[in-house]
N, C-alpha and C. Protein backbone atom coordinates (compact mmCIF):
# COMPACT_ATOMS: atom_id res chain seq x y z
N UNK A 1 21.57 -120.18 64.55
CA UNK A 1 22.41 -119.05 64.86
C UNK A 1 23.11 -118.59 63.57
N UNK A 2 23.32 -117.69 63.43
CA UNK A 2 23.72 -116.83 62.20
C UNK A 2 25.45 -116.30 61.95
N UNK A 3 25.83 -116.62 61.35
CA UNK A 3 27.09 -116.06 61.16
C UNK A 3 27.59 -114.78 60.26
N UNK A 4 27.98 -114.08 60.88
CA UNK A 4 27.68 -112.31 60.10
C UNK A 4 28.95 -112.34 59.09
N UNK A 5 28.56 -111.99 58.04
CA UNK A 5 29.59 -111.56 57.49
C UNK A 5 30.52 -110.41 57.72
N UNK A 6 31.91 -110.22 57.36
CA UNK A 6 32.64 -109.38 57.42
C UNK A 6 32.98 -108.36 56.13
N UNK A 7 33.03 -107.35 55.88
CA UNK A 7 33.30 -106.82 54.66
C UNK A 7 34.15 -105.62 54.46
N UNK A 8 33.92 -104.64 55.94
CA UNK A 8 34.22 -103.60 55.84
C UNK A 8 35.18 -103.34 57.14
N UNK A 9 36.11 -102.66 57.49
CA UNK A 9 36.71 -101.87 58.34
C UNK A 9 35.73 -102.13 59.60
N UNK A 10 34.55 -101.71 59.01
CA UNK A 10 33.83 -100.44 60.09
C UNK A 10 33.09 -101.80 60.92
N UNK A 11 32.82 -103.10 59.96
CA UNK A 11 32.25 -104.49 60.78
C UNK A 11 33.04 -105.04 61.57
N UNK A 12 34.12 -105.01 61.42
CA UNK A 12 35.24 -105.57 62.58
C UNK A 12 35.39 -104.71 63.65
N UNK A 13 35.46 -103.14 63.16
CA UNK A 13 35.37 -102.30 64.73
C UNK A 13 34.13 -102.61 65.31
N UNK A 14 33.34 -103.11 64.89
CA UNK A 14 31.76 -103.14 65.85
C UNK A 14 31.90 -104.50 66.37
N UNK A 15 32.46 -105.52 65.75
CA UNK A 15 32.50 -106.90 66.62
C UNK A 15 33.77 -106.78 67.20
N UNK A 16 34.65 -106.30 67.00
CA UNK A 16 35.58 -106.14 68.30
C UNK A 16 34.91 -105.07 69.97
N UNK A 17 34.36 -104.38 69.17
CA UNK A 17 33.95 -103.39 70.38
C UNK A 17 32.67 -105.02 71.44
N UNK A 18 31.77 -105.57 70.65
CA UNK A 18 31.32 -106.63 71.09
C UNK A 18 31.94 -107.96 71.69
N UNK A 19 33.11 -107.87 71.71
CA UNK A 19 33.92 -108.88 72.26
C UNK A 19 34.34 -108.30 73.91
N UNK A 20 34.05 -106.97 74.14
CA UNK A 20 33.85 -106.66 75.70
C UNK A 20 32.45 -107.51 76.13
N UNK A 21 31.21 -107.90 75.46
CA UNK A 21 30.38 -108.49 76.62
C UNK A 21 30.55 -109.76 76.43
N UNK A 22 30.88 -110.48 74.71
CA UNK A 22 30.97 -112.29 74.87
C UNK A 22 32.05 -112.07 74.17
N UNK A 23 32.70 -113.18 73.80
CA UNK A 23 34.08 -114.01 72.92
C UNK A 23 33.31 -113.41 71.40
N UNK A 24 34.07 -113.60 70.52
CA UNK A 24 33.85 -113.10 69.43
C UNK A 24 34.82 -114.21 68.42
N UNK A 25 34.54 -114.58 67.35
CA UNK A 25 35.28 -115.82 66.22
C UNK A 25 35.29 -114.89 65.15
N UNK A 26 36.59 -114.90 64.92
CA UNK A 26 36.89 -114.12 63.72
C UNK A 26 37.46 -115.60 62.48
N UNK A 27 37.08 -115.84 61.38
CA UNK A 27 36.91 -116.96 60.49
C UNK A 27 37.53 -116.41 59.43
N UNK A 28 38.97 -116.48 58.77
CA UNK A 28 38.97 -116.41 57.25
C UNK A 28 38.87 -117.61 56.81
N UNK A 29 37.93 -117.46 55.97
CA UNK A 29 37.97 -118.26 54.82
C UNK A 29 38.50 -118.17 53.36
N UNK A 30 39.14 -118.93 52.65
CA UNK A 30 39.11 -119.04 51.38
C UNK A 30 38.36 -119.58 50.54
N UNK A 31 37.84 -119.07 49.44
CA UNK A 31 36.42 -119.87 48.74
C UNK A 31 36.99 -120.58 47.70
N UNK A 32 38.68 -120.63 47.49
CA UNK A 32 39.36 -121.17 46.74
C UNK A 32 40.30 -122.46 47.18
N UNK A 33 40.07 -122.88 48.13
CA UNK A 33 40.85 -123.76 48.91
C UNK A 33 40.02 -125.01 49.44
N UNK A 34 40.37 -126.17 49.36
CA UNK A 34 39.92 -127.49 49.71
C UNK A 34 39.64 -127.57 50.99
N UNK A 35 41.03 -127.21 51.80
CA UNK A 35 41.40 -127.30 53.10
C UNK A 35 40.05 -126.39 53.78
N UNK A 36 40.50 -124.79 53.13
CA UNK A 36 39.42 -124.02 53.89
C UNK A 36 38.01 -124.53 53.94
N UNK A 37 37.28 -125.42 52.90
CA UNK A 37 36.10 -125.25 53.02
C UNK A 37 35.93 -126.55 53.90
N UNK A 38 37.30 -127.55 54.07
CA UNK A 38 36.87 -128.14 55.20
C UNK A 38 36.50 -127.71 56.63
N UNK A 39 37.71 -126.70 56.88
CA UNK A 39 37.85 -125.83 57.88
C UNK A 39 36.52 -125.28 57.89
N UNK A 40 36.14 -124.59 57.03
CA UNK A 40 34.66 -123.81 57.07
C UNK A 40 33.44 -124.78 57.45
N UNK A 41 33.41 -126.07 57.30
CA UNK A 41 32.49 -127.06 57.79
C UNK A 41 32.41 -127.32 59.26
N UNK A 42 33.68 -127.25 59.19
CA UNK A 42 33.74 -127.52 60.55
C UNK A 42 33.62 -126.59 61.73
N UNK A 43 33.61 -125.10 61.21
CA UNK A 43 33.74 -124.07 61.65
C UNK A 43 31.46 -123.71 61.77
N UNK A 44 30.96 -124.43 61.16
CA UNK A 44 29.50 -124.36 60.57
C UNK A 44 29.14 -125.39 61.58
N UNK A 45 29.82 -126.46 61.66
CA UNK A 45 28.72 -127.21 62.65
C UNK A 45 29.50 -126.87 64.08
N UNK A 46 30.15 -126.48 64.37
CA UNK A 46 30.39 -125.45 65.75
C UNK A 46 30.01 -124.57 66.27
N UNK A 47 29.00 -124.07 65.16
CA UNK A 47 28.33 -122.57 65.28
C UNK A 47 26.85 -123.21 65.47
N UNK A 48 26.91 -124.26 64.96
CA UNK A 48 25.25 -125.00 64.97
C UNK A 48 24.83 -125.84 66.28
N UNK A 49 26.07 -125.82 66.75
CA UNK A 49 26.28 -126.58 68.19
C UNK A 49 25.88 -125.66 69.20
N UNK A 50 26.33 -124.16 69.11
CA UNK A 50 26.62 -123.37 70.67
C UNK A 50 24.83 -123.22 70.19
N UNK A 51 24.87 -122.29 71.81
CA UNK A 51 23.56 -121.63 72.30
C UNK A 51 23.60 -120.39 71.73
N UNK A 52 22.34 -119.48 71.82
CA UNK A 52 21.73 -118.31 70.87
C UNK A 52 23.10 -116.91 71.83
N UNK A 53 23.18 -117.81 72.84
CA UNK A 53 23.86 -116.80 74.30
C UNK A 53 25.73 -116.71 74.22
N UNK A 54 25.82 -118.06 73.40
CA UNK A 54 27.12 -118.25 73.13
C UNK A 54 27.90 -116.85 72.23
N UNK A 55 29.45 -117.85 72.02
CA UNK A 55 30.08 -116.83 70.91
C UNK A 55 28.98 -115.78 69.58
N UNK A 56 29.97 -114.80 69.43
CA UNK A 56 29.67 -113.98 68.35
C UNK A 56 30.59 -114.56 67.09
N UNK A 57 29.55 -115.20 66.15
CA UNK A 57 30.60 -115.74 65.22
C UNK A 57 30.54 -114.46 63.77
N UNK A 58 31.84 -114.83 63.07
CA UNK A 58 31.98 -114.03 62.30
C UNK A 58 32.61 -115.01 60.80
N UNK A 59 32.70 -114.75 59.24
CA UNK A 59 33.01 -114.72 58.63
C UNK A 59 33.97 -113.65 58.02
N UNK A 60 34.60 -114.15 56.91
CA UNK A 60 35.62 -112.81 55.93
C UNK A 60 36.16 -113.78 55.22
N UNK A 61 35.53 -113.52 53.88
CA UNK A 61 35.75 -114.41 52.67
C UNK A 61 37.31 -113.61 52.10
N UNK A 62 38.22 -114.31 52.61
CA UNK A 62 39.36 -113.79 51.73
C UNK A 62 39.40 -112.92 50.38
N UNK A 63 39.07 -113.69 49.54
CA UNK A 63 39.55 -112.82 48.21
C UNK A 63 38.24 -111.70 48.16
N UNK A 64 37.46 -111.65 48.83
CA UNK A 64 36.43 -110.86 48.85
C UNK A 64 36.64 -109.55 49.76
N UNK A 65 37.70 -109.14 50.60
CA UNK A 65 37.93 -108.95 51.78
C UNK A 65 39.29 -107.98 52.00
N UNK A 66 40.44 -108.68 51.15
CA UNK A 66 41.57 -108.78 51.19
C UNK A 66 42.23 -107.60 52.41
N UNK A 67 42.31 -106.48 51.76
CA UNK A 67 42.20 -105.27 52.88
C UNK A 67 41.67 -105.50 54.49
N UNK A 68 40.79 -105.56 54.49
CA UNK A 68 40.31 -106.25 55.69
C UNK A 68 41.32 -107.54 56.52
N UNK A 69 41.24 -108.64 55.82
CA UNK A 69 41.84 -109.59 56.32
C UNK A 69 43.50 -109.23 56.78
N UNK A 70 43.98 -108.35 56.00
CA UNK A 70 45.51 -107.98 56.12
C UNK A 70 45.50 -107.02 57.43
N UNK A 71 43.92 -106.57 57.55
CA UNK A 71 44.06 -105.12 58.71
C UNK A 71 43.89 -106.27 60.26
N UNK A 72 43.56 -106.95 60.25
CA UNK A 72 42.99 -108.13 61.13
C UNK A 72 44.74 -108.83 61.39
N UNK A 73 45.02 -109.30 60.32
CA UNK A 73 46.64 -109.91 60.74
C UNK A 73 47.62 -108.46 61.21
N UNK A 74 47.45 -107.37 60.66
CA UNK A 74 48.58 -106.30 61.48
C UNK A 74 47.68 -105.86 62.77
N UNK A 75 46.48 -105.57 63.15
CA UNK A 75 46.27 -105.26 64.26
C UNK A 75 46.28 -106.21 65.42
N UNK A 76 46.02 -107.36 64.91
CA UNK A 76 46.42 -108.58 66.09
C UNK A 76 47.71 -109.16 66.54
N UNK A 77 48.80 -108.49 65.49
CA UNK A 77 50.10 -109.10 65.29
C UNK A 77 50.03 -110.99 65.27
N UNK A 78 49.25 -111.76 64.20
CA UNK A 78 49.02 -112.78 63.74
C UNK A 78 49.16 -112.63 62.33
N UNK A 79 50.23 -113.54 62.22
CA UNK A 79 50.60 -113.99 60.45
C UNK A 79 48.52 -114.20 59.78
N UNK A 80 48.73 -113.90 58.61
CA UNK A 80 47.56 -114.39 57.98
C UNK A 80 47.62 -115.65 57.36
N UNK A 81 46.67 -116.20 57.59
CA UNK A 81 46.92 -117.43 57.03
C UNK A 81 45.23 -117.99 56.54
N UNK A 82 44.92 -118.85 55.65
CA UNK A 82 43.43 -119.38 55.28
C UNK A 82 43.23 -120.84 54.88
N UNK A 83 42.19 -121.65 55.51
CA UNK A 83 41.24 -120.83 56.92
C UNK A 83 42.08 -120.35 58.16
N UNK A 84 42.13 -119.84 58.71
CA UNK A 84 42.14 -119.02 59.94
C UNK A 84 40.86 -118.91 60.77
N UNK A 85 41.08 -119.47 62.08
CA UNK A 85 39.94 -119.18 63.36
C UNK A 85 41.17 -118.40 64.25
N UNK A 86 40.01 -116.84 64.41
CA UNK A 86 41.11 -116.29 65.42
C UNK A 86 39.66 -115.53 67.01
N UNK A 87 39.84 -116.32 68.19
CA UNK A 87 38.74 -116.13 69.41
C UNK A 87 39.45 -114.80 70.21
N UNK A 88 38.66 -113.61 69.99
CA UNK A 88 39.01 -112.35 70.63
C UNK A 88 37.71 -112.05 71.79
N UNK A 89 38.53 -111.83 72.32
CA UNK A 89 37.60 -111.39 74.04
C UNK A 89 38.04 -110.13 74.36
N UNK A 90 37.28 -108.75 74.69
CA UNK A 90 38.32 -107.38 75.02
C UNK A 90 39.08 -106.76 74.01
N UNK A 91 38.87 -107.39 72.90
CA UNK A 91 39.80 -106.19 71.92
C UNK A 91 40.59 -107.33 71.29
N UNK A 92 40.98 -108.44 71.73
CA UNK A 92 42.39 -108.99 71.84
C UNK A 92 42.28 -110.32 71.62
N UNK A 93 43.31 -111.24 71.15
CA UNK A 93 43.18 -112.50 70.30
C UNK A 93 43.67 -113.24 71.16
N UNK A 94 42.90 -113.74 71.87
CA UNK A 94 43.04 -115.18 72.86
C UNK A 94 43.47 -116.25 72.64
N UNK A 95 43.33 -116.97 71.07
CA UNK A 95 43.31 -117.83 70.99
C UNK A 95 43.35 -117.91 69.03
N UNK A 96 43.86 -118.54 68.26
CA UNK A 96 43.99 -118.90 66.74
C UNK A 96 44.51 -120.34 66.86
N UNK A 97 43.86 -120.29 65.39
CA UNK A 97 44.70 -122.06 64.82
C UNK A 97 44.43 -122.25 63.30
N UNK A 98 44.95 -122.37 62.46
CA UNK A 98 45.00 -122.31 61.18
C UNK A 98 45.04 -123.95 60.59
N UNK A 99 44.43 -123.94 59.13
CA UNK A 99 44.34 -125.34 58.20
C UNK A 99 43.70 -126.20 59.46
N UNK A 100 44.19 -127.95 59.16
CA UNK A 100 44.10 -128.47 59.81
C UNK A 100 43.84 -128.98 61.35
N UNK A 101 44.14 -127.58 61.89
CA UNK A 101 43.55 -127.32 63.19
C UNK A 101 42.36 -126.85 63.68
N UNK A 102 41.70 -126.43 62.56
CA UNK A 102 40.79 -126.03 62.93
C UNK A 102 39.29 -127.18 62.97
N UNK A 103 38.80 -127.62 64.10
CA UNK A 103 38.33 -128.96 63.93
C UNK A 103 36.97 -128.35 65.45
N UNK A 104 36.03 -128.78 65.48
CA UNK A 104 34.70 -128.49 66.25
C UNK A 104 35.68 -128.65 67.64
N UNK A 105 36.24 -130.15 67.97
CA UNK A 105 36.66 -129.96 69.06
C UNK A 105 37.30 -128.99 69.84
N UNK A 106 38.67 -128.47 68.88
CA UNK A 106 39.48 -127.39 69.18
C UNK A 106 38.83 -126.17 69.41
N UNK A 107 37.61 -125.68 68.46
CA UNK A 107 36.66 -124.54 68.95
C UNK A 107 36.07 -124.40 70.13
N UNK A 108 35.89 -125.87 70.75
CA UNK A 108 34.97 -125.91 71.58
C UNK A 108 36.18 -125.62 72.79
N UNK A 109 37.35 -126.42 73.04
CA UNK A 109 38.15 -126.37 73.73
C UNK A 109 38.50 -124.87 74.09
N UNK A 110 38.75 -124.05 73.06
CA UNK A 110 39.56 -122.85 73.19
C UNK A 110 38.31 -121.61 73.90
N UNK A 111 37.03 -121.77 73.68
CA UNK A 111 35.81 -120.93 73.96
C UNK A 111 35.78 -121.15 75.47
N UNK A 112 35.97 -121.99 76.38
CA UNK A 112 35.57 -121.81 77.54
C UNK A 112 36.54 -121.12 78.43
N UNK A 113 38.05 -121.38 77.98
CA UNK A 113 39.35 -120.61 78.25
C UNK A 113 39.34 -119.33 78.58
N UNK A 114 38.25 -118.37 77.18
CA UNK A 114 38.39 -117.62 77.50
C UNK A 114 36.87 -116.80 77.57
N UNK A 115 36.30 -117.84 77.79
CA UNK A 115 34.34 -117.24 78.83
C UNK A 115 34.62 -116.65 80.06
N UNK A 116 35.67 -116.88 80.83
CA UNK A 116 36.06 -116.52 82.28
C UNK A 116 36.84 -115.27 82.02
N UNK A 117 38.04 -115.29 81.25
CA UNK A 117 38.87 -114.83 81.78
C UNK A 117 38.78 -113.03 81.11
């Protein structure tokens, strides 16, 4: 399963508009950070885990991004922070957890929460 990158404005309006039929994972990463690229491992074998049917996963390399990532923390009203996992369903942010929280289990936990609702 593939994880799309993020780059532009116009890629986040199209995976938000896609978070009306499945959950959608919005991922900052930092390519400068220890923590993040743990986070990002762990964020990689979570994505290697689900089914082809599962979440829409996403990337957004921070310093690559910046604009972007800042439009993502004011339209969600969520501090920015990196790594950052933020699970949007409908437009809207169900679910985040930043650094150290971000761990396969907790992904897995927070995705079925909001498969239903």
């Amino acid at each position: 399963m593939a994880i799309r990158k993020l780059t532009r404005l116009e890629d986040l309006d199209d995976v938000l508009a896609l978070s009306a039929e499945r959950p959608v994972w919005l991922f900052k990463h930092s390519v400068t950070c220890g923590i993040s690229a743990r986070a990002h491992g762990e964020y990689q074998r979570y994505v290697e885990e689900r089914g082809e049917d599962a979440e829409l996963f996403t990337l957004l390399e921070v310093q690559n991004a910046r604009p972007l990532s800042n439009e993502i923390a004011a339209r969600f009203g969520i501090q920015h922070e990196s790594p950052q996992a933020i699970l949007v369903k409908d437009g809207q942010p169900v679910w985040n957890a930043s650094h150290n929280k971000i761990v396969v289990a907790s992904l897995a936990a927070a995705a079925p929460a909001s498969a239903g609702s």
